[in-house]
N, C-alpha and C. Protein backbone atom coordinates (compact mmCIF):
# COMPACT_ATOMS: atom_id res chain seq x y z
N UNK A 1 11.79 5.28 14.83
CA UNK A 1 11.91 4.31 13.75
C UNK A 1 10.69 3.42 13.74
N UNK A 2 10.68 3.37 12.42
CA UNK A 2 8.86 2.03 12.58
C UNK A 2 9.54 1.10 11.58
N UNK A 3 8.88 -0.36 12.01
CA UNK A 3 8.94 -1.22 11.16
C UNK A 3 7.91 -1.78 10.02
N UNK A 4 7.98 -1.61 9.08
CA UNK A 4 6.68 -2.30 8.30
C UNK A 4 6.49 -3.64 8.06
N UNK A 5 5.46 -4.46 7.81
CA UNK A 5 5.25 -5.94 7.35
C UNK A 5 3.88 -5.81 6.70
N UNK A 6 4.42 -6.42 5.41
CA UNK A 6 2.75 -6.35 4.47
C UNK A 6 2.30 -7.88 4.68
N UNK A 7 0.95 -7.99 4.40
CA UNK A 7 0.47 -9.23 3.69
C UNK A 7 -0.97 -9.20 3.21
N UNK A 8 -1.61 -9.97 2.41
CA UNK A 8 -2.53 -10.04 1.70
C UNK A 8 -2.45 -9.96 0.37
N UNK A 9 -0.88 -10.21 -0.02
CA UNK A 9 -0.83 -10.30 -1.55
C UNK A 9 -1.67 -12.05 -2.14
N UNK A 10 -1.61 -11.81 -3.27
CA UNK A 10 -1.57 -13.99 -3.93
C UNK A 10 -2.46 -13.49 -5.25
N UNK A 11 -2.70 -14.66 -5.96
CA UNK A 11 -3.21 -14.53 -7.32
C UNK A 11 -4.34 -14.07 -7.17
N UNK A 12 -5.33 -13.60 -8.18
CA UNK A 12 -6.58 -13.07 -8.16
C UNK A 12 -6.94 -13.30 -9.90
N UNK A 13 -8.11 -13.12 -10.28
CA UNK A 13 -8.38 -13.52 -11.59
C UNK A 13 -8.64 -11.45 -12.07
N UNK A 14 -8.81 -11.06 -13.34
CA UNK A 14 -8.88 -10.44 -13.32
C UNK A 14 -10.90 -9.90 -12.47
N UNK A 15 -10.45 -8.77 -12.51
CA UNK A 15 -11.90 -8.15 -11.64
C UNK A 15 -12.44 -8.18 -10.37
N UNK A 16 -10.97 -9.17 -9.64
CA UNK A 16 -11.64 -9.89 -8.47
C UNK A 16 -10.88 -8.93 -7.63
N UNK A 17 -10.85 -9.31 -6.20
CA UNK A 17 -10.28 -8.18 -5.41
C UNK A 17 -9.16 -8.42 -4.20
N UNK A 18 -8.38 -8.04 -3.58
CA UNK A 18 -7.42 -8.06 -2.54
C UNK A 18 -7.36 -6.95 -1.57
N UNK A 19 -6.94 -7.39 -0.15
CA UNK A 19 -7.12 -6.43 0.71
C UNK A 19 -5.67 -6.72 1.00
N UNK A 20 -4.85 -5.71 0.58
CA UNK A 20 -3.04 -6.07 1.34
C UNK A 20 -3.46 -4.63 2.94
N UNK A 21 -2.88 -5.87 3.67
CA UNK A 21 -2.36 -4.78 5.11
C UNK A 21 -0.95 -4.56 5.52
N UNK A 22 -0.77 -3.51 5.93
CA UNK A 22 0.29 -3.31 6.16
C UNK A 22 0.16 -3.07 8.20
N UNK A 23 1.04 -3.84 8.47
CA UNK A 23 1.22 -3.38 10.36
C UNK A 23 2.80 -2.72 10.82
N UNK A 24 2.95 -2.12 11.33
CA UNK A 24 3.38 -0.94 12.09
C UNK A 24 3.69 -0.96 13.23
N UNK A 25 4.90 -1.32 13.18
CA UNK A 25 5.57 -1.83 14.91
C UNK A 25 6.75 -0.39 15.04
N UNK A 26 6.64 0.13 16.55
CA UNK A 26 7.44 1.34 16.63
C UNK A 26 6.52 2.82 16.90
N UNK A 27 7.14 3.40 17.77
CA UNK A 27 6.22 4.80 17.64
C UNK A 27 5.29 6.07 16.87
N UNK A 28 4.74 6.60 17.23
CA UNK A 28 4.43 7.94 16.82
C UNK A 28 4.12 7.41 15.36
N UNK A 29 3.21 6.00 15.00
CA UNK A 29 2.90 6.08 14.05
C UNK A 29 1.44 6.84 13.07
N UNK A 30 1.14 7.59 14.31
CA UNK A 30 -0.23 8.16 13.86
C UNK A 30 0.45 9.55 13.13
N UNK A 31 1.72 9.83 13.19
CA UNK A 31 1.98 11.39 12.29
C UNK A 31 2.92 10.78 11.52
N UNK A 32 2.95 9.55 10.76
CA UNK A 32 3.81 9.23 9.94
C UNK A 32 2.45 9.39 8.76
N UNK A 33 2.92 9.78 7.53
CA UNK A 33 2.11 9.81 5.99
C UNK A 33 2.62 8.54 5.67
N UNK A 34 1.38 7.57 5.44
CA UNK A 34 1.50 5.96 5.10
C UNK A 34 1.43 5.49 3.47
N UNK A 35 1.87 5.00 3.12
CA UNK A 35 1.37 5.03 1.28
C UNK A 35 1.22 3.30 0.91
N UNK A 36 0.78 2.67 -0.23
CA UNK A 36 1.67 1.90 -1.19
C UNK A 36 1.99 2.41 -2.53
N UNK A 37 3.09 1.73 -2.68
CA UNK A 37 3.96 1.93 -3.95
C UNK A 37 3.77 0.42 -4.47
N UNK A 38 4.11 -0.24 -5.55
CA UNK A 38 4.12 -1.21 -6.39
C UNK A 38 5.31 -0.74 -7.37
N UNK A 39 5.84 -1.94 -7.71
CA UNK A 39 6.98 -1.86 -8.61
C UNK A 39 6.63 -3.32 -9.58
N UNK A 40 6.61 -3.70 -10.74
CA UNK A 40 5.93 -4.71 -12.01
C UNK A 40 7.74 -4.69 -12.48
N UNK A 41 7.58 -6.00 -13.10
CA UNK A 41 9.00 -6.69 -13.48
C UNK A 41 9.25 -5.36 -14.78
N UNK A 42 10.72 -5.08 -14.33
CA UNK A 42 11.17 -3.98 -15.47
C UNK A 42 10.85 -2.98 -15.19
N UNK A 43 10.42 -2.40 -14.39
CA UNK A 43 9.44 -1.34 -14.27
C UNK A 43 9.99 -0.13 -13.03
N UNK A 44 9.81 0.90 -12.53
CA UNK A 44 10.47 1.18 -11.53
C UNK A 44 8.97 1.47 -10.91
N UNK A 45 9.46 2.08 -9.54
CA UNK A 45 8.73 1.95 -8.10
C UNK A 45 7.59 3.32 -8.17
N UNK A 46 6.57 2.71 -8.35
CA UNK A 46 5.32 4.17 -8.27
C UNK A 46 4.45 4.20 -7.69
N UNK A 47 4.22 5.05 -7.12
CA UNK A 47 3.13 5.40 -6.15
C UNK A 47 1.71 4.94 -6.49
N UNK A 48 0.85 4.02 -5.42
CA UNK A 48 -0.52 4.08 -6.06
C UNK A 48 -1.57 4.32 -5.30
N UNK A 49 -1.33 4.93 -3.81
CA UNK A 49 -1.97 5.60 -2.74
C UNK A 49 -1.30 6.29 -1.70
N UNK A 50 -1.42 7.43 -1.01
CA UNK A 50 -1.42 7.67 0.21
C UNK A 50 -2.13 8.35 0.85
N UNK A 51 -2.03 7.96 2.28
CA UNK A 51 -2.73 8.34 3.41
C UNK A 51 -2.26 9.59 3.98
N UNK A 52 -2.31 10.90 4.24
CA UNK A 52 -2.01 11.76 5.40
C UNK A 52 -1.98 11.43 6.85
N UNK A 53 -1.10 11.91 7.93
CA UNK A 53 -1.59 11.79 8.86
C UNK A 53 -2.87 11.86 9.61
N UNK A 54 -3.65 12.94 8.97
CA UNK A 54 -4.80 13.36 9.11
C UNK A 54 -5.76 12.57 8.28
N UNK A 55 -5.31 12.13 7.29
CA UNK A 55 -6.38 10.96 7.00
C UNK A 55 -6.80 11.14 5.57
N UNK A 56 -6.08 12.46 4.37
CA UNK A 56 -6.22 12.60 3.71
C UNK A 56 -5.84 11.54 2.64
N UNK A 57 -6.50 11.33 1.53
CA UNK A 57 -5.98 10.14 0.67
C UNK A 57 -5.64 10.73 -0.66
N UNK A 58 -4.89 10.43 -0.98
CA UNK A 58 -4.31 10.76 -2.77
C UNK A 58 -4.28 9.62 -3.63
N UNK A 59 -4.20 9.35 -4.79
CA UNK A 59 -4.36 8.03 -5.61
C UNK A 59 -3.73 8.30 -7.22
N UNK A 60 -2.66 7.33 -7.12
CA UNK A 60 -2.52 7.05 -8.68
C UNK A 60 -3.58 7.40 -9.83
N UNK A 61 -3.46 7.87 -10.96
CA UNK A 61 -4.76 7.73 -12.07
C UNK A 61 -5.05 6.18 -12.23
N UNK A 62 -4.13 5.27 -12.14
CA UNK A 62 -4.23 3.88 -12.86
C UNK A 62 -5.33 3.34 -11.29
N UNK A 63 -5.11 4.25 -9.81
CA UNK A 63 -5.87 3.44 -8.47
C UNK A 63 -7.46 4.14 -8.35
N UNK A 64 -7.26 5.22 -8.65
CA UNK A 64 -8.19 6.30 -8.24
C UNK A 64 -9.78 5.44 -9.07
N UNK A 65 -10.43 4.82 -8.12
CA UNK A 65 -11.58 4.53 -8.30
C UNK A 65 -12.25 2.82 -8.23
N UNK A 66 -11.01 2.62 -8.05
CA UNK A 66 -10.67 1.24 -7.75
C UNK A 66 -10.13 0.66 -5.81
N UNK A 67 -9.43 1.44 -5.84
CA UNK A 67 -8.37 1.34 -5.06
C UNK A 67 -8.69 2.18 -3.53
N UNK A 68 -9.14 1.84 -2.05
CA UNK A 68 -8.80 2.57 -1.30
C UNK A 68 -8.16 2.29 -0.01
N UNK A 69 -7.27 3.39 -0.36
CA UNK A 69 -6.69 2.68 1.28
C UNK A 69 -7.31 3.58 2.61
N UNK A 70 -6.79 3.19 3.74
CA UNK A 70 -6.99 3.28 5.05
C UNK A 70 -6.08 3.13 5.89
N UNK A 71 -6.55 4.08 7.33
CA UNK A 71 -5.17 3.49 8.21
C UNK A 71 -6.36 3.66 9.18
N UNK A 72 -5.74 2.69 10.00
CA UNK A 72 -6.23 2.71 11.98
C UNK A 72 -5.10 2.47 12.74
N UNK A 73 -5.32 3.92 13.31
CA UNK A 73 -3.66 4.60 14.35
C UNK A 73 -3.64 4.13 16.13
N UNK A 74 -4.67 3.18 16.32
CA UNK A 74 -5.02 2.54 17.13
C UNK A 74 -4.23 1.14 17.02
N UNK A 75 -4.59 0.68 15.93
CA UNK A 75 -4.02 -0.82 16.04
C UNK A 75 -2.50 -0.67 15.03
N UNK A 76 -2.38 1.00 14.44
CA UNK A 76 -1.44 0.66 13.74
C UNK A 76 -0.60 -0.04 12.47
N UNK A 77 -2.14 0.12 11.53
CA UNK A 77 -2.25 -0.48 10.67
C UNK A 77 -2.34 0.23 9.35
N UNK A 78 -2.25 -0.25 8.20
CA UNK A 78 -2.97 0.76 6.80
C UNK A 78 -3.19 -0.51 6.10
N UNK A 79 -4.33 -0.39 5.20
CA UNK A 79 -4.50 -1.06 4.26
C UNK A 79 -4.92 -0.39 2.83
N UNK A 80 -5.16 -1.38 1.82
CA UNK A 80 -5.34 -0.98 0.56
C UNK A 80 -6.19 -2.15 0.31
N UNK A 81 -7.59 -1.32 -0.18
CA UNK A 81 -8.30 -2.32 -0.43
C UNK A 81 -8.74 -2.42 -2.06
N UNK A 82 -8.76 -3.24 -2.58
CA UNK A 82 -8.47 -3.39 -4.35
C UNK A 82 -9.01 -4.10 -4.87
N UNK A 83 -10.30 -3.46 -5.25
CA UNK A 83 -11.59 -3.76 -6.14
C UNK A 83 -11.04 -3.66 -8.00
N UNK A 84 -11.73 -4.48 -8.82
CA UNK A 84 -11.38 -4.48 -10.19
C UNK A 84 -10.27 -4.48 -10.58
N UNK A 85 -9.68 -5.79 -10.26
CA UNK A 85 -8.10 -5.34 -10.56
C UNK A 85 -8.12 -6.03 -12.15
N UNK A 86 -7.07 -5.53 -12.44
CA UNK A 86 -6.55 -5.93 -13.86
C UNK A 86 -5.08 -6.33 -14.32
N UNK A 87 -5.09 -6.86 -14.90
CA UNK A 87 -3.55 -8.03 -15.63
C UNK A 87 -2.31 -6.77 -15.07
N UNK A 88 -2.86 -5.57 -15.34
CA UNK A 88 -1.36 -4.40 -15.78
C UNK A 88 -1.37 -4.18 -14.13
N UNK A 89 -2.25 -4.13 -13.16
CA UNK A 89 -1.92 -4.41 -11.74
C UNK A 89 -0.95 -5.17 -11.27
N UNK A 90 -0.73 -6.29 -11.89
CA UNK A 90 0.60 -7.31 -11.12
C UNK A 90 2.16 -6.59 -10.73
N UNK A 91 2.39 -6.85 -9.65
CA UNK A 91 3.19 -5.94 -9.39
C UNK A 91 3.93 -6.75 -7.82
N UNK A 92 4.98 -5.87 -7.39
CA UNK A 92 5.26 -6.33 -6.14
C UNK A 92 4.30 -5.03 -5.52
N UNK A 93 3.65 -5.21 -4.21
CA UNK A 93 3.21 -4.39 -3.45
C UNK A 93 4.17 -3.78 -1.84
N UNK A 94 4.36 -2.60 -2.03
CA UNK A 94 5.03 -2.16 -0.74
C UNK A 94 4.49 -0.73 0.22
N UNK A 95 4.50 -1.06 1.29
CA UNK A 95 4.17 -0.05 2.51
C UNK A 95 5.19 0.80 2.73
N UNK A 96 4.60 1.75 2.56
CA UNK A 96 5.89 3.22 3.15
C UNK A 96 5.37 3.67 4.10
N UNK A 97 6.19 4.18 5.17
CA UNK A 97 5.86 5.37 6.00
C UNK A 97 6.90 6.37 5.64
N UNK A 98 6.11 7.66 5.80
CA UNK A 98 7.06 8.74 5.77
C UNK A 98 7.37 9.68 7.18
N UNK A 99 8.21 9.93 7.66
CA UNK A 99 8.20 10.55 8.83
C UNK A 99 8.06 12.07 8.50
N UNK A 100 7.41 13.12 9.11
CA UNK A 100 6.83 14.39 9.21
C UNK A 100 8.97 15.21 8.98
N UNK A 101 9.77 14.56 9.47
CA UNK A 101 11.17 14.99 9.30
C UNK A 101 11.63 14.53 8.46
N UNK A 102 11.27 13.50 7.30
CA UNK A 102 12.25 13.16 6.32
C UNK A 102 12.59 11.48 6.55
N UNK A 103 12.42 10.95 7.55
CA UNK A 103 13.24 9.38 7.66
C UNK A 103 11.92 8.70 6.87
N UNK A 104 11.99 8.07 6.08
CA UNK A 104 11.57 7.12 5.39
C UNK A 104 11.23 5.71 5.17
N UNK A 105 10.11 4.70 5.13
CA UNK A 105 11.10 3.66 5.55
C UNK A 105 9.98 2.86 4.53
N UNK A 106 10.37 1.48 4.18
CA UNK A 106 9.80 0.37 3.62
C UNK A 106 9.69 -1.06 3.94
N UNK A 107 8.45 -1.77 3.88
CA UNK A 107 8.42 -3.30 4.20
C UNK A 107 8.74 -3.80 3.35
N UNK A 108 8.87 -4.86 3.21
CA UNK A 108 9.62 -5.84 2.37
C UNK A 108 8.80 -6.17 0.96
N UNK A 109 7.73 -6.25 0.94
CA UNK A 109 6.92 -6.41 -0.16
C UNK A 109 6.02 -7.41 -0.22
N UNK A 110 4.99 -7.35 -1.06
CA UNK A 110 4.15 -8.48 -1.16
C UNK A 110 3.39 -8.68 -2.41
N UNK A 111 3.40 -9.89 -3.11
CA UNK A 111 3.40 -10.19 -4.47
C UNK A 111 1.73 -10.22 -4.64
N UNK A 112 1.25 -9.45 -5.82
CA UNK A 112 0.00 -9.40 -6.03
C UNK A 112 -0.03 -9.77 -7.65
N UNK A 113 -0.58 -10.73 -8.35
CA UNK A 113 -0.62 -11.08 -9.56
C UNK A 113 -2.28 -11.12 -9.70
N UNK A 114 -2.39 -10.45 -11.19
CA UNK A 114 -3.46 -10.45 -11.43
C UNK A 114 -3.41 -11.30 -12.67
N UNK A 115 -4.36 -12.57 -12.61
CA UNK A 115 -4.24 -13.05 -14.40
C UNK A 115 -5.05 -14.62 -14.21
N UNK A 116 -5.88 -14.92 -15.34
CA UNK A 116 -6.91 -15.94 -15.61
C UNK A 116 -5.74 -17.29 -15.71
């Protein structure tokens, strides 16, 4: 079982940037597939990066070029680092791990607003 905890959400103007981290308390977190998801008021829960165990990265169309995340399986960490953001970015931000068997799990969230 792993636990997640995000932070590095808060306001930003548009274009400006945020680094949310996510930390990772609990084992065998280097073969868990790490992601964030974001969910915007009304809206349901969508994917906007993940990490492979191996280190592979995948990306939303709305993240892909903007957006990269990272993990270090040393300290147990992932982040998402988020260059050019924009108004339709505001969102709650959340850390997944996925376990290689199916157990799943999520941190609590962290509020990222983008707006002048």
């Amino acid at each position: 079982q792993v636990q997640l905890v995000e932070s590095g959400g808060g306001l930003v103007q548009p274009g400006g940037s945020l680094r949310l981290s996510c930390a990772a308390s609990g084992s065998s977190f280097s073969i868990y597939a790490m992601g964030w998801y974001r969910q915007a008021p009304g809206k349901g829960r969508e994917s906007v990066a993940i990490i492979s165990s191996t280190g592979g990265a995948t990306y939303a169309d709305s993240a892909r070029g903007r957006f990269t995340i990272s993990r270090d399986n040393v300290k147990k960490t992932v982040s998402l680092q988020m260059d050019g953001l924009k108004p339709e970015d505001t969102a709650v931000y959340y850390c997944n791990g996925r376990h290689p068997l199916g157990p799943n799990y999520w941190g609590q969230g962290t509020q990222v607003t983008v707006s002048s």
